[in-house]
PDB file of N, CA and C in Angstrom:
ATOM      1  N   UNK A   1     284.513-142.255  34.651  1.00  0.00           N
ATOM      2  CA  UNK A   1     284.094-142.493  36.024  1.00  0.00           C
ATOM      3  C   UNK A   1     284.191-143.996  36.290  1.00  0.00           C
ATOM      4  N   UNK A   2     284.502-144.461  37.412  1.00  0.00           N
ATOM      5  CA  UNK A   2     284.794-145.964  37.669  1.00  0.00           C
ATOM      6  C   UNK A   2     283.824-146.059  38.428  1.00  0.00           C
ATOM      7  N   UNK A   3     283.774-147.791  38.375  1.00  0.00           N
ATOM      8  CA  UNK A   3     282.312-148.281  38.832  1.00  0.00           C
ATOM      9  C   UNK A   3     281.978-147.815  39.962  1.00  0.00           C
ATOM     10  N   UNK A   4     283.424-147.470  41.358  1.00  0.00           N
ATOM     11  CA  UNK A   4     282.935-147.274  42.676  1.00  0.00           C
ATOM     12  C   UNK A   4     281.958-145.759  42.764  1.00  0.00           C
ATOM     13  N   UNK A   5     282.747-144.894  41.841  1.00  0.00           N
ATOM     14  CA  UNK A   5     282.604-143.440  41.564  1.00  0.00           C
ATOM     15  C   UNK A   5     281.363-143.781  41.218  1.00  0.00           C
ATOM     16  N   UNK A   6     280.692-144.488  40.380  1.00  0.00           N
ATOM     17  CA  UNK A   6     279.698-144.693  39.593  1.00  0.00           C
ATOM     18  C   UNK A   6     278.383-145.352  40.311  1.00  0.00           C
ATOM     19  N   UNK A   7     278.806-146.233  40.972  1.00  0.00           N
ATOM     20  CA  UNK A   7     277.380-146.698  42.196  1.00  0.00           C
ATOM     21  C   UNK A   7     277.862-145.864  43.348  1.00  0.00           C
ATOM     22  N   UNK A   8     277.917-145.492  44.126  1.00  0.00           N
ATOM     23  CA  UNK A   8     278.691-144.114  44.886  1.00  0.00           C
ATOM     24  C   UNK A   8     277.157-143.347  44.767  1.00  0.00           C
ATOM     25  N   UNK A   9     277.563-142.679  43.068  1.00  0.00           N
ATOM     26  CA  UNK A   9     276.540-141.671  42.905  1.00  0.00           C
ATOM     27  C   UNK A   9     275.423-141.861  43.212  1.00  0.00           C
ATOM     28  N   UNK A  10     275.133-142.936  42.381  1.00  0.00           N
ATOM     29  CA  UNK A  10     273.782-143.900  42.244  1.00  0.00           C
ATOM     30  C   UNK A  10     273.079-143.918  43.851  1.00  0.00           C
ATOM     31  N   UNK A  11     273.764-144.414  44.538  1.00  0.00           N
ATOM     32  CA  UNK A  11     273.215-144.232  45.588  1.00  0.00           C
ATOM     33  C   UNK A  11     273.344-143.095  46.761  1.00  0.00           C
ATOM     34  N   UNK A  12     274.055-142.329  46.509  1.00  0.00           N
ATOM     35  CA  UNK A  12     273.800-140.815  47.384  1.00  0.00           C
ATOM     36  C   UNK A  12     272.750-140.528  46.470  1.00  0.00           C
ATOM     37  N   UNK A  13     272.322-140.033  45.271  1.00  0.00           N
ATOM     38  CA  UNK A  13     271.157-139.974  44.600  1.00  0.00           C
ATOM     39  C   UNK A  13     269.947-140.615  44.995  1.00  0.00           C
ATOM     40  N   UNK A  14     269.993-141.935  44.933  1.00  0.00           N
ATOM     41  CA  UNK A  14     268.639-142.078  45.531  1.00  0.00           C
ATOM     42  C   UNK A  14     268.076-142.124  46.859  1.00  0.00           C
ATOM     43  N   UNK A  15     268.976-142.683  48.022  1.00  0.00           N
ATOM     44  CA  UNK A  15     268.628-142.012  49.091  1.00  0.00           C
ATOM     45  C   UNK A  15     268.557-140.685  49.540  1.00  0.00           C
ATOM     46  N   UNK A  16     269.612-139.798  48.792  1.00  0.00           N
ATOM     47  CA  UNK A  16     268.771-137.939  48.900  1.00  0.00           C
ATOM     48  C   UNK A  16     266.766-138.509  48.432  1.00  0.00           C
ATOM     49  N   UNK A  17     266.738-139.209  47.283  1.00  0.00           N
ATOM     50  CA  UNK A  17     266.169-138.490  46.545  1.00  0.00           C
ATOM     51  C   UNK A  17     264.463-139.235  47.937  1.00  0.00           C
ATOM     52  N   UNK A  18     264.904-140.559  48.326  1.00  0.00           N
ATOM     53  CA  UNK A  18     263.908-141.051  49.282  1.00  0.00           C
ATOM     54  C   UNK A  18     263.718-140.289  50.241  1.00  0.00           C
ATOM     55  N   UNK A  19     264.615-139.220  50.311  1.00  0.00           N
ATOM     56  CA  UNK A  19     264.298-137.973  51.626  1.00  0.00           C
ATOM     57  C   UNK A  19     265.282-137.803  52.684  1.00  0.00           C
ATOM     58  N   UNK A  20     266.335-138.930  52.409  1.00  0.00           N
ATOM     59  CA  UNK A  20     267.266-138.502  53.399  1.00  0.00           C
ATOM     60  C   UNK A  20     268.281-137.435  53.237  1.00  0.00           C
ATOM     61  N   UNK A  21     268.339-136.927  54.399  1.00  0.00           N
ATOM     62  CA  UNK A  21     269.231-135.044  54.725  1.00  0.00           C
ATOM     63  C   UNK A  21     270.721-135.660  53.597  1.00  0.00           C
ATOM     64  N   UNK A  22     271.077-134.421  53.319  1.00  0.00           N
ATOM     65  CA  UNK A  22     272.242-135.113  52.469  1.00  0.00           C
ATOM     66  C   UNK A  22     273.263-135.150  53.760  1.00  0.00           C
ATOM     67  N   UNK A  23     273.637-134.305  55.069  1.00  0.00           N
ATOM     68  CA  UNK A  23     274.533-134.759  55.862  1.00  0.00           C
ATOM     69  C   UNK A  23     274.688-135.876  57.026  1.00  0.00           C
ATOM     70  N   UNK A  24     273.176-136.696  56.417  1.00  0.00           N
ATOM     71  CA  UNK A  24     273.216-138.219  57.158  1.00  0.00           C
ATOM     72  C   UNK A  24     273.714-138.975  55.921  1.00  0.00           C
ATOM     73  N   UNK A  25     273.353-139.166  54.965  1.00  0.00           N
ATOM     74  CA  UNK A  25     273.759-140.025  54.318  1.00  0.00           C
ATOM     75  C   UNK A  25     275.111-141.004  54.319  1.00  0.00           C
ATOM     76  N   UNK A  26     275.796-140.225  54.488  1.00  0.00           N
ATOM     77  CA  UNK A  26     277.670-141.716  54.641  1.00  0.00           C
ATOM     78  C   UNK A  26     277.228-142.110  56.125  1.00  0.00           C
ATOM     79  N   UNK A  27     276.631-141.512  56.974  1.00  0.00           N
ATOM     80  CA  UNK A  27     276.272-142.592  58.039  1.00  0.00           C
ATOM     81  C   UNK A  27     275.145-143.689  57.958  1.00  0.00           C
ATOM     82  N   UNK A  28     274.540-143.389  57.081  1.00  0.00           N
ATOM     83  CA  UNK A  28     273.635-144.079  56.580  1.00  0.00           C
ATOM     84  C   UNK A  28     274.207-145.395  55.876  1.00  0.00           C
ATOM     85  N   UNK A  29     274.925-144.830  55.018  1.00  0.00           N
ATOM     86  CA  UNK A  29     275.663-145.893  54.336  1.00  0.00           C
ATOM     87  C   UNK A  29     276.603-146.223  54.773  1.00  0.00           C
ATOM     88  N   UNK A  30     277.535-146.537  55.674  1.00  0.00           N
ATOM     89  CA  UNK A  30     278.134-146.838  57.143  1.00  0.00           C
ATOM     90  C   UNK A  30     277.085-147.851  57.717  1.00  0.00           C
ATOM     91  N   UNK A  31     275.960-147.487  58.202  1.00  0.00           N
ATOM     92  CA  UNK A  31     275.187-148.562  58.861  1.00  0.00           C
ATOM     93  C   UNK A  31     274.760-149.577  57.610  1.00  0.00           C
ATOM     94  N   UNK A  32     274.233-149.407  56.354  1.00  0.00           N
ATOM     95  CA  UNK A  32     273.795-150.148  55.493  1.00  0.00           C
ATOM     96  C   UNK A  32     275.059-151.186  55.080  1.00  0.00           C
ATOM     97  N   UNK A  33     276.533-150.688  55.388  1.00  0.00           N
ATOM     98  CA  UNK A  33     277.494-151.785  55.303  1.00  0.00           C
ATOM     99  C   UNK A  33     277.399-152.791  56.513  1.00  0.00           C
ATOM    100  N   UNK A  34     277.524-152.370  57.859  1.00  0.00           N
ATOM    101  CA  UNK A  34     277.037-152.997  58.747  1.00  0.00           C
ATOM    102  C   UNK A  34     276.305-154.398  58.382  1.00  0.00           C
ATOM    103  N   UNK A  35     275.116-153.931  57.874  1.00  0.00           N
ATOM    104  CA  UNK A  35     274.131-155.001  58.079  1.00  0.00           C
ATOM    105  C   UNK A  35     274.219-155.708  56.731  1.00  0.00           C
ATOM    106  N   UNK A  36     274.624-155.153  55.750  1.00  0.00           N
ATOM    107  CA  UNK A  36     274.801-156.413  54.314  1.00  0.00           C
ATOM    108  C   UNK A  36     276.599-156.920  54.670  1.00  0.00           C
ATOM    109  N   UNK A  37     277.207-156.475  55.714  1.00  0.00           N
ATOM    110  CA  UNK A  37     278.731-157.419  55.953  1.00  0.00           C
ATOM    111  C   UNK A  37     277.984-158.713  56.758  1.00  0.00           C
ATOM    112  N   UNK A  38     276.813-158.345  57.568  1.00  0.00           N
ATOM    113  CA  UNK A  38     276.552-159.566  58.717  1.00  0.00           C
ATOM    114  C   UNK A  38     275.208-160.101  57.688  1.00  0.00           C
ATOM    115  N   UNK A  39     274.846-160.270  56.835  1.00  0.00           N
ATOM    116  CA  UNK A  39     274.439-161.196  55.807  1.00  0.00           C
ATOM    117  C   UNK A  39     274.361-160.178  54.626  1.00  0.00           C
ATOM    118  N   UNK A  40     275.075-161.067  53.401  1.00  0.00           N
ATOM    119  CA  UNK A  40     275.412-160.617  51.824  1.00  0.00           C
ATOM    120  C   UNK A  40     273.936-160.981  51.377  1.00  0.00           C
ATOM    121  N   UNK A  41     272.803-161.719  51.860  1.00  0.00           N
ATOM    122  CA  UNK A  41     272.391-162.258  50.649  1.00  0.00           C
ATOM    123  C   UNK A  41     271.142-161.934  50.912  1.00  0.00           C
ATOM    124  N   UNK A  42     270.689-161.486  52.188  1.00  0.00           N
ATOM    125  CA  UNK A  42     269.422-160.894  52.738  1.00  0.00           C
ATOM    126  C   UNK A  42     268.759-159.448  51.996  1.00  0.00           C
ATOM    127  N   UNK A  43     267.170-159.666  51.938  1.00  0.00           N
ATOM    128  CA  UNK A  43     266.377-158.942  51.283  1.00  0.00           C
ATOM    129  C   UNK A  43     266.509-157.551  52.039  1.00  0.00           C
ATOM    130  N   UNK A  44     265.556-156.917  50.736  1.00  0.00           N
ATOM    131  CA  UNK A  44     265.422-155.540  51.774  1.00  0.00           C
ATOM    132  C   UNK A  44     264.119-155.427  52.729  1.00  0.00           C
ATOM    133  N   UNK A  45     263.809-156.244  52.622  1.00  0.00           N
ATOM    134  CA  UNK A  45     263.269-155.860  54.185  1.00  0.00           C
ATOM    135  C   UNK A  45     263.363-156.644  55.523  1.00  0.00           C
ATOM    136  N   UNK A  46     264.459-157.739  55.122  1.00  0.00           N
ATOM    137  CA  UNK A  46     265.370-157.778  56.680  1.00  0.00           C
ATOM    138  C   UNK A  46     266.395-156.917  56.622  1.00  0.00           C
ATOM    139  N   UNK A  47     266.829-156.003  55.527  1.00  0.00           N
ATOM    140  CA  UNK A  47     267.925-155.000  55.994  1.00  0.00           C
ATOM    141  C   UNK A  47     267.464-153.828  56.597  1.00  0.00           C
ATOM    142  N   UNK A  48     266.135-153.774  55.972  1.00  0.00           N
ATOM    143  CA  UNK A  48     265.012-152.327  56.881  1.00  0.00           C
ATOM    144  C   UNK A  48     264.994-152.764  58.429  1.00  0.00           C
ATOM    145  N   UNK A  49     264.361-154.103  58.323  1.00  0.00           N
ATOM    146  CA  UNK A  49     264.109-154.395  60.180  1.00  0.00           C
ATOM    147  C   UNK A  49     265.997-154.087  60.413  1.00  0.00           C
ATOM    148  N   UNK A  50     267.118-154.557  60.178  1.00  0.00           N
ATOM    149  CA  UNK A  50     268.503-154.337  60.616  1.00  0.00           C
ATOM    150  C   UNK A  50     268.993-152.555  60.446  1.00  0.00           C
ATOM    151  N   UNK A  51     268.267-152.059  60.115  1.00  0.00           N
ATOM    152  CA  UNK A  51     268.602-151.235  60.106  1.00  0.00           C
ATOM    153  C   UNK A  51     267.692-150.163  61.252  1.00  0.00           C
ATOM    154  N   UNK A  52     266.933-150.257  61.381  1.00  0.00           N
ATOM    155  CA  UNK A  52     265.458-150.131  62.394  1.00  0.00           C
ATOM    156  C   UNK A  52     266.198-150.271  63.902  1.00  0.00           C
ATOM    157  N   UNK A  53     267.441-151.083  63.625  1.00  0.00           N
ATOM    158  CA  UNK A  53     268.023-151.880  64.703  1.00  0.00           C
ATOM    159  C   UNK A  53     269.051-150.378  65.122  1.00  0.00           C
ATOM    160  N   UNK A  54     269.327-149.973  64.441  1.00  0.00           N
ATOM    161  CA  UNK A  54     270.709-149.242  64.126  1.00  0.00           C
ATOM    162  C   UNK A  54     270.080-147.934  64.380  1.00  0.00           C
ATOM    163  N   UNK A  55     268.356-147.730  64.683  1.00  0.00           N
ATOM    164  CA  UNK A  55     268.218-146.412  64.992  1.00  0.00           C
ATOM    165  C   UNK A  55     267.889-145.638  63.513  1.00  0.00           C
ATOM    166  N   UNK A  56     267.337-146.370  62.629  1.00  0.00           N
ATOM    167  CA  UNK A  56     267.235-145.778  61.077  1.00  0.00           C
ATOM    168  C   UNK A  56     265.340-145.746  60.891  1.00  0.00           C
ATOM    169  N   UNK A  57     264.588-145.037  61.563  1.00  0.00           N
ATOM    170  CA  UNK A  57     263.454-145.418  61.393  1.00  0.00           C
ATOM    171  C   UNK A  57     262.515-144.865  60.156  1.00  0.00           C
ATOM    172  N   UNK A  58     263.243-143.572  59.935  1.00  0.00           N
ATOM    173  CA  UNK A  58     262.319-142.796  58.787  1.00  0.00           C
ATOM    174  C   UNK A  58     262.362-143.044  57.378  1.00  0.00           C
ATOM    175  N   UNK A  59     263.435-144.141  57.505  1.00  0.00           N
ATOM    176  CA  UNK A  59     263.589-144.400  56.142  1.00  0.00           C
ATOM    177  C   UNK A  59     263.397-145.807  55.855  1.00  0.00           C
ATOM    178  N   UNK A  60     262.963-146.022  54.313  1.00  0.00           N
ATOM    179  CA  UNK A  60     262.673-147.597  53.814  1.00  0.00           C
ATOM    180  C   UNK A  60     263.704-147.571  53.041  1.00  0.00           C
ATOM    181  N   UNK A  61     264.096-148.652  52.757  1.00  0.00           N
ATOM    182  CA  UNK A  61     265.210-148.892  51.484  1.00  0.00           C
ATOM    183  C   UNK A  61     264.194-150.312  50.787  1.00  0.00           C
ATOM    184  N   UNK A  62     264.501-149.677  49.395  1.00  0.00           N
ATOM    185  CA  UNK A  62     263.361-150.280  48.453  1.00  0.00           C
ATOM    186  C   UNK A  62     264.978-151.796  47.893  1.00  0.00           C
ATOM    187  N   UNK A  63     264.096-152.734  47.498  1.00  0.00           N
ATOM    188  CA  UNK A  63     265.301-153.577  46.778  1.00  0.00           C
ATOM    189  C   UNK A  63     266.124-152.715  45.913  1.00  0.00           C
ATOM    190  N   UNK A  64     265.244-152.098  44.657  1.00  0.00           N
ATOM    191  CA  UNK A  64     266.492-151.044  43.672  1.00  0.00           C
ATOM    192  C   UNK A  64     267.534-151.111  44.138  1.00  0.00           C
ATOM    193  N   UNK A  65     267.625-150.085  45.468  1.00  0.00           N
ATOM    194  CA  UNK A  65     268.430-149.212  46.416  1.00  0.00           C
ATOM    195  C   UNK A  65     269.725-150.342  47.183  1.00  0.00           C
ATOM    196  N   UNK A  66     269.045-151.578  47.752  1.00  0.00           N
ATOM    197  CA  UNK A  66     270.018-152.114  48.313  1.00  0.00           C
ATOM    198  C   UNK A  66     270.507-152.992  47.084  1.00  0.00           C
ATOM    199  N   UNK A  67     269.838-153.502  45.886  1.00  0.00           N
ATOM    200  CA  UNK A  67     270.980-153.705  45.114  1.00  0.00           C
ATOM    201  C   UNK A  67     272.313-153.047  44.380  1.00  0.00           C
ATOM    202  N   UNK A  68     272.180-151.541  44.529  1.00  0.00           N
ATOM    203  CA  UNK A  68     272.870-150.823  44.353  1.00  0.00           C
ATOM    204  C   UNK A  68     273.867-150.566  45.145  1.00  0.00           C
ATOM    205  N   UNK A  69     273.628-150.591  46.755  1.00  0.00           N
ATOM    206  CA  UNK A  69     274.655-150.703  47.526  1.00  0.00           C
ATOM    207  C   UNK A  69     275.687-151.968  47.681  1.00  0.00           C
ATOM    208  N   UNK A  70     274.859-153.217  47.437  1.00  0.00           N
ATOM    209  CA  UNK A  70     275.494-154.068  47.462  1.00  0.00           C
ATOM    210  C   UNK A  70     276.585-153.970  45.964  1.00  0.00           C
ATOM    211  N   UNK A  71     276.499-153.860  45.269  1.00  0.00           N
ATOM    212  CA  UNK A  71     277.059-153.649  43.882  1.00  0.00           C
ATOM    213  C   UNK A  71     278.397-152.249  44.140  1.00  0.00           C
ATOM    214  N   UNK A  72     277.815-151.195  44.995  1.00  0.00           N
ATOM    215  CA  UNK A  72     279.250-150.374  45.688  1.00  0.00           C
ATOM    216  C   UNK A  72     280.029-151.515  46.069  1.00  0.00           C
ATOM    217  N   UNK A  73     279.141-151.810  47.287  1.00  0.00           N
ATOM    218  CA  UNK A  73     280.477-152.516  48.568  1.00  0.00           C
ATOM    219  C   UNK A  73     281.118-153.521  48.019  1.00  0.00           C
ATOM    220  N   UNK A  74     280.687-154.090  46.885  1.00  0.00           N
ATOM    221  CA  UNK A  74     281.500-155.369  46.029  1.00  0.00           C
ATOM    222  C   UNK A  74     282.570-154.888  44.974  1.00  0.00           C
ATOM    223  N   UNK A  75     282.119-153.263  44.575  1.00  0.00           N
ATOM    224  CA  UNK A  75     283.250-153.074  44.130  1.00  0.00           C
ATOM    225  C   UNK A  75     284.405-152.258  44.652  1.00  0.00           C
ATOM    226  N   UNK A  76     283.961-151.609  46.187  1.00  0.00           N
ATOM    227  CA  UNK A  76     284.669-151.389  46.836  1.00  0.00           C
ATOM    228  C   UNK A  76     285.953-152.439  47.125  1.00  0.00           C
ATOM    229  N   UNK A  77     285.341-153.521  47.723  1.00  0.00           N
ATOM    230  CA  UNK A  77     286.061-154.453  48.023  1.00  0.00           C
ATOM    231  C   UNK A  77     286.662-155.231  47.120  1.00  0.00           C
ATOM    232  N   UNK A  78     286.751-154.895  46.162  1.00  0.00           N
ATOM    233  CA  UNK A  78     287.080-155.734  44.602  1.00  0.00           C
ATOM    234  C   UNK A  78     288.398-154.862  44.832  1.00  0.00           C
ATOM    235  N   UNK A  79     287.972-153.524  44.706  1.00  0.00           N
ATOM    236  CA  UNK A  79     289.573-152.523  44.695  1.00  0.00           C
ATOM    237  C   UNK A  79     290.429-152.665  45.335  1.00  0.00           C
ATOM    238  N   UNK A  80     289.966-152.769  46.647  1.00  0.00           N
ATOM    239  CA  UNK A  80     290.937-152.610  47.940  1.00  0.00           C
ATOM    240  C   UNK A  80     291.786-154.032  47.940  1.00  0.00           C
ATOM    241  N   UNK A  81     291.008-155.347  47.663  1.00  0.00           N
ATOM    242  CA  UNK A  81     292.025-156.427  47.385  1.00  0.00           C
ATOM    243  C   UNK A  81     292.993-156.259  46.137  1.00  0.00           C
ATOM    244  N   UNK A  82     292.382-155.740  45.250  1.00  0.00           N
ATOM    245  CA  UNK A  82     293.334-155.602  44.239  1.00  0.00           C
ATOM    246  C   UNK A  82     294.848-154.967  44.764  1.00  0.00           C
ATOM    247  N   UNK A  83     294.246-153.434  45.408  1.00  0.00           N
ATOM    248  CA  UNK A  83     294.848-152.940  45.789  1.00  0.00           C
ATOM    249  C   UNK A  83     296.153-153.221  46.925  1.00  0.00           C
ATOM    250  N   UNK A  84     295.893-154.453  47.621  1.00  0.00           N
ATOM    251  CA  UNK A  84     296.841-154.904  48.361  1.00  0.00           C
ATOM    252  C   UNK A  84     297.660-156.052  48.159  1.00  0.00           C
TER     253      UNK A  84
END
């Protein structure tokens, strides 16, 4: 399994597991790119208030969680340059 495959999981796992529906989730994580593209280096709980923004109210994202996403979207984007 490769790293993207691998934090991917990690985090559809734990946001199911914080309570979100499993057929919100990639919109979820869609908006959570959003707001760590318009600052990389911000905590999680200016990404909660940015996300609050986006219409995301029932849910918290704990640090764990957004270090995990951030760690996708870096290796997302690690690939895709490679890739081009």
């Amino acid at each position: 399994m490769n790293s993207i495959s691998k934090f991917k999981k990690m985090l559809v796992n734990r946001l199911g597991a914080n309570g979100l529906e499993k057929d919100t989730i990639s919109s979820f994580i869609r908006s959570m790119r959003i707001c760590i593209d318009g600052d990389p280096k911000m905590n999680h709980l200016k990404a909660n208030r940015q996300l609050q923004f986006l219409g995301w109210n029932d849910i918290e994202m704990d640090y764990n969680t957004l270090q995990i996403a951030v760690a996708f979207f870096k290796a997302e984007a690690t690939t895709i340059s490679l890739a081009t």
